[in-house]
Every structure is written in C-alpha cells, then in structure tokens.
C-alpha atoms as a PDB file:
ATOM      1  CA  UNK A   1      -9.820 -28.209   0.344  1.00  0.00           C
ATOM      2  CA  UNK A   2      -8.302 -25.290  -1.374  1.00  0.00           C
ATOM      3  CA  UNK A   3      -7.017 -22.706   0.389  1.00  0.00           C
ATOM      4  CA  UNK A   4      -8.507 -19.066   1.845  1.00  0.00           C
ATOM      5  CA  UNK A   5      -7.098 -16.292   0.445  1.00  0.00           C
ATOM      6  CA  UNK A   6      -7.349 -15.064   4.000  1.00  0.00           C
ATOM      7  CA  UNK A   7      -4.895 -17.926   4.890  1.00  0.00           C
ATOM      8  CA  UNK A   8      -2.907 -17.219   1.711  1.00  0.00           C
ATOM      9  CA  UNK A   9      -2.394 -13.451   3.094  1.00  0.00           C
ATOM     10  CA  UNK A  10      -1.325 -14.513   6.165  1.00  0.00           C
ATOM     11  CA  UNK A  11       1.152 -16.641   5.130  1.00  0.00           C
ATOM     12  CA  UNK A  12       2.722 -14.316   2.401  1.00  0.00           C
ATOM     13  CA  UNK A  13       2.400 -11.727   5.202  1.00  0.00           C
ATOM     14  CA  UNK A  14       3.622 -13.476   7.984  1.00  0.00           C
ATOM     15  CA  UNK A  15       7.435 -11.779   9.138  1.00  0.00           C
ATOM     16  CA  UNK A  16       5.914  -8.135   7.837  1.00  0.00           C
ATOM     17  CA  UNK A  17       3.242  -8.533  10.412  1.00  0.00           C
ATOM     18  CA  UNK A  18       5.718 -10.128  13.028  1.00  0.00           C
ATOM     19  CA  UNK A  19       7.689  -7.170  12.803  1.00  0.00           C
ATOM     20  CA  UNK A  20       5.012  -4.868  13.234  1.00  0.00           C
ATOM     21  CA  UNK A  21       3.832  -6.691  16.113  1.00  0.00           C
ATOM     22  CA  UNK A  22       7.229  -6.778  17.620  1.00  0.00           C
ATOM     23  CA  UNK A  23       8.186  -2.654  16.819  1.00  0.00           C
ATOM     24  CA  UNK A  24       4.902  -1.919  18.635  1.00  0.00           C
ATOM     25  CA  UNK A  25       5.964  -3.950  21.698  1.00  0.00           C
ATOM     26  CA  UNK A  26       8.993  -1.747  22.702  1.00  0.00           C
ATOM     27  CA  UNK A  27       6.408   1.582  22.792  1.00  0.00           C
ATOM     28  CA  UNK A  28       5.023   2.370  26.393  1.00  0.00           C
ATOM     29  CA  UNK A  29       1.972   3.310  25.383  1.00  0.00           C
ATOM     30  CA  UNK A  30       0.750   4.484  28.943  1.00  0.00           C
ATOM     31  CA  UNK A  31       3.753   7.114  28.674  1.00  0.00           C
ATOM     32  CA  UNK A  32       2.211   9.912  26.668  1.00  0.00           C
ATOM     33  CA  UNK A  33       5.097  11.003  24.193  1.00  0.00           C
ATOM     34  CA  UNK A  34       4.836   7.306  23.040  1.00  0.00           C
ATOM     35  CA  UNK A  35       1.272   7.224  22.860  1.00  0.00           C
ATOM     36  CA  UNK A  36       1.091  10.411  20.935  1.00  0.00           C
ATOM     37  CA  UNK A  37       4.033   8.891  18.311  1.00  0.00           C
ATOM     38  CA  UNK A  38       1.701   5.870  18.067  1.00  0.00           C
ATOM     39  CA  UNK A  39      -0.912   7.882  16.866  1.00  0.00           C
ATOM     40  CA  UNK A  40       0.958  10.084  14.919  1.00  0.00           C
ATOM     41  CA  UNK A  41       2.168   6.733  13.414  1.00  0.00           C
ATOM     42  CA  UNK A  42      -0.686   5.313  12.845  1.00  0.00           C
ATOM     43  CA  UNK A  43      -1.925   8.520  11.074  1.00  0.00           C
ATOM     44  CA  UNK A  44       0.932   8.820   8.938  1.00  0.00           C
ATOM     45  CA  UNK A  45      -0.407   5.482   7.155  1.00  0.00           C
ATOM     46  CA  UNK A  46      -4.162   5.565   7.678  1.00  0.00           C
ATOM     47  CA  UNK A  47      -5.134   8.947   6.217  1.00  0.00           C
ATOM     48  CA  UNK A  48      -3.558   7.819   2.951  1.00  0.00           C
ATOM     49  CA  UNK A  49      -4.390   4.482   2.546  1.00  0.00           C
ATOM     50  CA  UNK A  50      -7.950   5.469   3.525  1.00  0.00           C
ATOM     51  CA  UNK A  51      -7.856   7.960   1.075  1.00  0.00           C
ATOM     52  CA  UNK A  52      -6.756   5.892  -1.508  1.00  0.00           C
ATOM     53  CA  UNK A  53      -9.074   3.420  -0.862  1.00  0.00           C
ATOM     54  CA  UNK A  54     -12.233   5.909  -1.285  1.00  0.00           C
ATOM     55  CA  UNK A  55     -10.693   7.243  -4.477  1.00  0.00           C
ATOM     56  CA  UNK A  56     -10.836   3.943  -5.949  1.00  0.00           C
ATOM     57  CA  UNK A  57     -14.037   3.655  -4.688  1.00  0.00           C
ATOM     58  CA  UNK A  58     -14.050   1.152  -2.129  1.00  0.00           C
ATOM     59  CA  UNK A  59     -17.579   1.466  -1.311  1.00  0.00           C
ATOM     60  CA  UNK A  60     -18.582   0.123  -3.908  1.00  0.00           C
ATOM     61  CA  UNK A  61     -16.963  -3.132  -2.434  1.00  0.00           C
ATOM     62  CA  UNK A  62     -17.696  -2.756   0.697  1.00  0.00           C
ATOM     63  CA  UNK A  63     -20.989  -0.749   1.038  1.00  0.00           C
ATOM     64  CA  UNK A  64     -20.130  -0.102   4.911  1.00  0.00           C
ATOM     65  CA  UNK A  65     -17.135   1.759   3.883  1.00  0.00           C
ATOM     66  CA  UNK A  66     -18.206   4.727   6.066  1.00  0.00           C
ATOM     67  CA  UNK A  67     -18.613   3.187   9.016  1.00  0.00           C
ATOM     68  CA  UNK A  68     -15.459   1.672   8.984  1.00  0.00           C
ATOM     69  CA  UNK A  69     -13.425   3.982   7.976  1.00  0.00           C
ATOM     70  CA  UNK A  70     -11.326   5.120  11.563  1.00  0.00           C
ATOM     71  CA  UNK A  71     -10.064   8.743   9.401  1.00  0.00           C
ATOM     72  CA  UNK A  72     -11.834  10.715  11.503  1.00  0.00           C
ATOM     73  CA  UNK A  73     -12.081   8.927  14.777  1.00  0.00           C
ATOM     74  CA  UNK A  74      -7.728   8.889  14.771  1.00  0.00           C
ATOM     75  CA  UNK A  75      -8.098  12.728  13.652  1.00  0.00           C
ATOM     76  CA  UNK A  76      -9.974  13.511  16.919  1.00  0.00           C
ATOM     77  CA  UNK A  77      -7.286  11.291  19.499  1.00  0.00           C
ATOM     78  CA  UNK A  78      -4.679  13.764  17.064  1.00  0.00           C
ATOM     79  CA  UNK A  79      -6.611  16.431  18.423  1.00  0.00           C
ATOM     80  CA  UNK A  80      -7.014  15.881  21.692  1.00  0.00           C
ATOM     81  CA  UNK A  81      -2.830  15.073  22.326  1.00  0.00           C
ATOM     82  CA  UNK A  82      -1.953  18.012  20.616  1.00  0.00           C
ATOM     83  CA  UNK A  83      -0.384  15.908  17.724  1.00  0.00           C
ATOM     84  CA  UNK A  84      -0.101  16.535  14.294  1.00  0.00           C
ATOM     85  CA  UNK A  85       0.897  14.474  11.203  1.00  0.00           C
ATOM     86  CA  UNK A  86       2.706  14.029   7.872  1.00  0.00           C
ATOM     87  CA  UNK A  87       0.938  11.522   6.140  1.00  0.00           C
ATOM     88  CA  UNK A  88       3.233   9.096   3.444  1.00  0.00           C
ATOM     89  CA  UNK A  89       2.153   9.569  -0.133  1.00  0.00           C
ATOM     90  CA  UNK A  90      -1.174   8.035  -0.881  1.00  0.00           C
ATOM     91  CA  UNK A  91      -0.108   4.982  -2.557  1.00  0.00           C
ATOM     92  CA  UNK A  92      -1.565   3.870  -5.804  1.00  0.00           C
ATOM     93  CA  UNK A  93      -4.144   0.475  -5.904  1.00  0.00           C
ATOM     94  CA  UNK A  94      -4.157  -1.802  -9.465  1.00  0.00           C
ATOM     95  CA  UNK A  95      -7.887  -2.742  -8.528  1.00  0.00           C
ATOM     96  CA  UNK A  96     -10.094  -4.439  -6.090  1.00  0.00           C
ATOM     97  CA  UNK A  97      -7.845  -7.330  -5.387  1.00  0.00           C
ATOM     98  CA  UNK A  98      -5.220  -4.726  -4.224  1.00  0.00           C
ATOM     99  CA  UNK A  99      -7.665  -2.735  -2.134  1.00  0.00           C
ATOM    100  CA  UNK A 100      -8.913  -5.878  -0.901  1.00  0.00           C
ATOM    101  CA  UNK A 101      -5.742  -6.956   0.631  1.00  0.00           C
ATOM    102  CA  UNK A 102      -4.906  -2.958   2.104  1.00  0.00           C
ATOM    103  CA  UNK A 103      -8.398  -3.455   3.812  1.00  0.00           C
ATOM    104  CA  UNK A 104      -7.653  -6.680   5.258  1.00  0.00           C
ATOM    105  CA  UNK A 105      -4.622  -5.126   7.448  1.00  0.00           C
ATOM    106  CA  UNK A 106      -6.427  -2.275   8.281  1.00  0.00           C
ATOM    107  CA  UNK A 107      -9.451  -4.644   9.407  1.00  0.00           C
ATOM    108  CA  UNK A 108      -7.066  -6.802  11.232  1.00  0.00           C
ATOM    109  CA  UNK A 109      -5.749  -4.414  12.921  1.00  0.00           C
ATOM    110  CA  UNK A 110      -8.695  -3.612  14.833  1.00  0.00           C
ATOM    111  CA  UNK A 111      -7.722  -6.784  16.746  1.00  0.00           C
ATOM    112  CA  UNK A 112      -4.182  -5.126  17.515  1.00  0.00           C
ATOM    113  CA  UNK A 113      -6.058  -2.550  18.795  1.00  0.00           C
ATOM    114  CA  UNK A 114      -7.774  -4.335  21.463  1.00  0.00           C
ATOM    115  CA  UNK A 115      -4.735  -5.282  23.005  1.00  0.00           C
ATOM    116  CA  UNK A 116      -3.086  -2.252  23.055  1.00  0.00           C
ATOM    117  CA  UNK A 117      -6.244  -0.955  24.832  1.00  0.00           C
ATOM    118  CA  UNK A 118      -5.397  -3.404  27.370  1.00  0.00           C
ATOM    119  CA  UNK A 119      -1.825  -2.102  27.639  1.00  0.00           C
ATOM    120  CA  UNK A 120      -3.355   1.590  28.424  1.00  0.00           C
ATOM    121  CA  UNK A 121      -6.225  -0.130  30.842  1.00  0.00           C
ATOM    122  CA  UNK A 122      -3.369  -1.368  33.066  1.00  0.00           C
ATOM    123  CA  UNK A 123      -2.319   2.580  33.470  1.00  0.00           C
ATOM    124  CA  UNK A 124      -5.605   4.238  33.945  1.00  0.00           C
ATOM    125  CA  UNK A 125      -4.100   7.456  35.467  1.00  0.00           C
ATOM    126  CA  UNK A 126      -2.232   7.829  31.935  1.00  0.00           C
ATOM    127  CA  UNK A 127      -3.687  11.155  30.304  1.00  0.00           C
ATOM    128  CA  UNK A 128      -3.299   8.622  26.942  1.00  0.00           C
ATOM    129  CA  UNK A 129      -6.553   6.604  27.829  1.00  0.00           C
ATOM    130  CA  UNK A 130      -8.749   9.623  27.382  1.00  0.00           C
ATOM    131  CA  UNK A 131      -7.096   9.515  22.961  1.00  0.00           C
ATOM    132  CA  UNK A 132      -8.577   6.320  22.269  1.00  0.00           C
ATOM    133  CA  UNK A 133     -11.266   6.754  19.936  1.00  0.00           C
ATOM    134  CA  UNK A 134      -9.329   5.137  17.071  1.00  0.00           C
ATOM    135  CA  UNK A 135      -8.539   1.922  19.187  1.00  0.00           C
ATOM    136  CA  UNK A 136     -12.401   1.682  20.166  1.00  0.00           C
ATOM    137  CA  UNK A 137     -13.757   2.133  16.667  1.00  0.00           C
ATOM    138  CA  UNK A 138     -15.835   0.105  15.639  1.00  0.00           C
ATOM    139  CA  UNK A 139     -16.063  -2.500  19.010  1.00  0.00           C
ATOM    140  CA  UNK A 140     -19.592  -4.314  19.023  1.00  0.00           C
ATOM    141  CA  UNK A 141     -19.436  -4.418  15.228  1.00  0.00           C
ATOM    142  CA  UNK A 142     -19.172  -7.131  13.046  1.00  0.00           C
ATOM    143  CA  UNK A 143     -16.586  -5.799  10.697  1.00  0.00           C
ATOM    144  CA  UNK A 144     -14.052  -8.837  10.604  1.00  0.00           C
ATOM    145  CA  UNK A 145     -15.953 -11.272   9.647  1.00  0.00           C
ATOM    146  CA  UNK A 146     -18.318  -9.336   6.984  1.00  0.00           C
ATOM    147  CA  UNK A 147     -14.942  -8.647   5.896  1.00  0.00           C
ATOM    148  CA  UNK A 148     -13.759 -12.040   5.240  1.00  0.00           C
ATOM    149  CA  UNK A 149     -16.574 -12.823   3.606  1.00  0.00           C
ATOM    150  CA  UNK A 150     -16.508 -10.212   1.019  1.00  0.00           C
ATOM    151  CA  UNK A 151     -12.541 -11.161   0.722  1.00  0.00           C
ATOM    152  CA  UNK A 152     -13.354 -15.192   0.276  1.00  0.00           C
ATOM    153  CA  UNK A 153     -16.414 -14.171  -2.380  1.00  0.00           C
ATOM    154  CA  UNK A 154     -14.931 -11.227  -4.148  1.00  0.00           C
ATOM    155  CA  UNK A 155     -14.631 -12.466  -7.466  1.00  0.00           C
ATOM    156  CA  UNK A 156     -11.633  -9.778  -8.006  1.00  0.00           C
ATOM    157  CA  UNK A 157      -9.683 -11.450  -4.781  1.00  0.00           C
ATOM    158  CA  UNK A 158     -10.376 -15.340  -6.046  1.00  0.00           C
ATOM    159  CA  UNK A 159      -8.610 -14.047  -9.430  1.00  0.00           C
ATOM    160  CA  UNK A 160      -5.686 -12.316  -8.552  1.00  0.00           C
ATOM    161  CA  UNK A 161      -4.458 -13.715  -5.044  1.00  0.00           C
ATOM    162  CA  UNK A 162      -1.171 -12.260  -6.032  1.00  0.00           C
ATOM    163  CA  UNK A 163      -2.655  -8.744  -6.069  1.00  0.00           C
ATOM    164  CA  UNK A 164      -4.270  -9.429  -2.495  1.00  0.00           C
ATOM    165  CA  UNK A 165      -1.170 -10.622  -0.559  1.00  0.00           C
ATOM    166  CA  UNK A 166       0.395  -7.153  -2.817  1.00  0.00           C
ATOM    167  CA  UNK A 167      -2.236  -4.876  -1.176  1.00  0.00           C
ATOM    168  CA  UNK A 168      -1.733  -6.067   2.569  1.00  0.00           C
ATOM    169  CA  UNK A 169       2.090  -6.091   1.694  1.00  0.00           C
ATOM    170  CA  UNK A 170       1.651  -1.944   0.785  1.00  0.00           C
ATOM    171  CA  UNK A 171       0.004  -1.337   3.637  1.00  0.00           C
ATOM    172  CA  UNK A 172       2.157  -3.133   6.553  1.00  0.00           C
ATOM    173  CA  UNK A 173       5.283  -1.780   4.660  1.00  0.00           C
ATOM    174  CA  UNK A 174       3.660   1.849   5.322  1.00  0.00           C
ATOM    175  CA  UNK A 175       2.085   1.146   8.679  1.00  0.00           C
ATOM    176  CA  UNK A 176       5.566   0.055   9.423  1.00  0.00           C
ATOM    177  CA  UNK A 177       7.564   2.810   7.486  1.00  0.00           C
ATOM    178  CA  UNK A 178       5.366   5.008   9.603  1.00  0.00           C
ATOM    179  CA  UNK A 179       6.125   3.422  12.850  1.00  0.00           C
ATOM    180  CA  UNK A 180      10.605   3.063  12.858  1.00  0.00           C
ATOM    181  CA  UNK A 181      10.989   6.653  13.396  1.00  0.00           C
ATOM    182  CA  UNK A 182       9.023   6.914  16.640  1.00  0.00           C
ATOM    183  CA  UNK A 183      10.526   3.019  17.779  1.00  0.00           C
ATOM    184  CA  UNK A 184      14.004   5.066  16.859  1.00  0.00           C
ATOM    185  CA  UNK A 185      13.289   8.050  18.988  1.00  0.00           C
ATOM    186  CA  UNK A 186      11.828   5.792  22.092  1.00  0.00           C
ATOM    187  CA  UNK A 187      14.761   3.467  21.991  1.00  0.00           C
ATOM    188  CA  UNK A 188      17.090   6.948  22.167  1.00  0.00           C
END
C-alpha cells in the first residue's frame, strides 16, 4: 500500500505542528488580551495566505473556495475586540501542489479550532466567546474530508509530494511566525 500524501504531510510536518500546538497551549484564551493576540495572530497569517491562494486561483482546485475561505469571518471577531492586524507578506506558491499543502493546514486547523472553542466554553462569562466566528466557520460542513480527497486525487499533489509537504511547511512557519510575539508578550 503506498502511502497518502496526507500521511506523507504529516509526517514531514510533524515537530512544526507540535510546536504550534504546544505555543497555543500557554495562551489563556478566556482572558481577553490573549484572545484578542490569538486572533490578531491568526490574522497576521490567514489574510495572506488566503490571499495568495485566490491569486493563484485556488478555486479552480477547489470550486468551494468561497465558502471556505474564514477571511472575512476572522475580520469580523477583529472587529468586534477592537483588534487590528499586520498581516506577513503574502508568500509566493510554485503551483497547485504548493497551494495544496497551504490548504491542508489551514483545513486542519479547523479541528484546532474546535478545541480551543472548548477552552472558551469552560469560561462562558469571558467577553472572548462572543469573537468566535472564525473558530465556528464552517462547523456542520464537510470540508476535511472533500479536502482530502481532492489532495489524494489531485494529479498536481500525486506528482510533486515534495511541493505539498513545502506548502503546509510555509504556512505553519507563518501561522507560527505570527503566533511567538503574542506567546512572548503573555509569558512577560
């Protein structure tokens, strides 16, 4: 049995995402300064990588583009904390194997989000549950695994595995480039 390039991302992938995982465990989300550099965080990566996604067209991969896309549901949480954001250059993607593997983290992370919506459940008095539009997005939806498919089947992604694992490697390094300088203020 040869192996998913799902599984091969993962792998290659592994500590980056570990230390993601671990850098968002030392935020309090239900305190609202942290909440807000979350977001701000999470912005700081998103709106680019989004936006370099669409220039490349990435509809034309993934013809649901639009719903997925969490842009504007992370603008209106921005909003509504009073928060605003410097997004990190809009990086540059070599083709649909590279946008392939950005999309995968960005998919996967919906699955982050659902526990860090059960980190802010646990403080329902925090004003931070009422910003959650981003985390929400897209719940009831099927977007993870008519992702994988198009990742497994994407005759792009079964050529150039390399450029997959290269694309999710971009975007954790700016989801977590984004993230150290609110970790750095919290732990201050």
């Amino acid at each position: 049995m040869s192996l998913l390039i799902q599984d091969a991302i993962r792998e290659a992938t592994h500590d980056s995402h570990r230390r993601l995982d671990l850098t968002l465990s030392w935020l309090d989300l239900a305190q609202e300064r942290y909440y807000a550099g979350f977001l701000r965080s999470q912005a700081d990566a998103l709106f680019p990588l989004e936006r370099a996604l669409e220039a490349r067209d990435i509809s034309g991969i993934l013809a649901d583009w639009p719903q997925r896309a969490r842009s504007a549901a992370l603008e209106q949480d921005l909003i509504l904390m009073n928060v605003s954001s410097a997004p990190l250059p809009v990086p540059r993607f070599n083709g649909a194997a590279q946008m392939l593997g950005a999309t995968y983290v960005l998919e996967a992370s919906r699955m982050g989000a659902r526990v860090m919506l059960a980190r802010l459940a646990q403080h329902p008095e925090s004003s931070s549950i009422d910003a959650t539009k981003y985390l929400k997005h897209g719940f009831g939806k099927r977007f993870w695994p008519t992702f994988l498919a198009v990742l497994e089947s994407h005759p792009a992604a079964q050529a150039d595995i390399v450029g997959v694992v290269q694309g999710a490697e971009l975007a954790f390094g700016m989801f977590e480039s984004a993230l150290v300088p609110v970790v750095s203020a919290a732990a201050e």
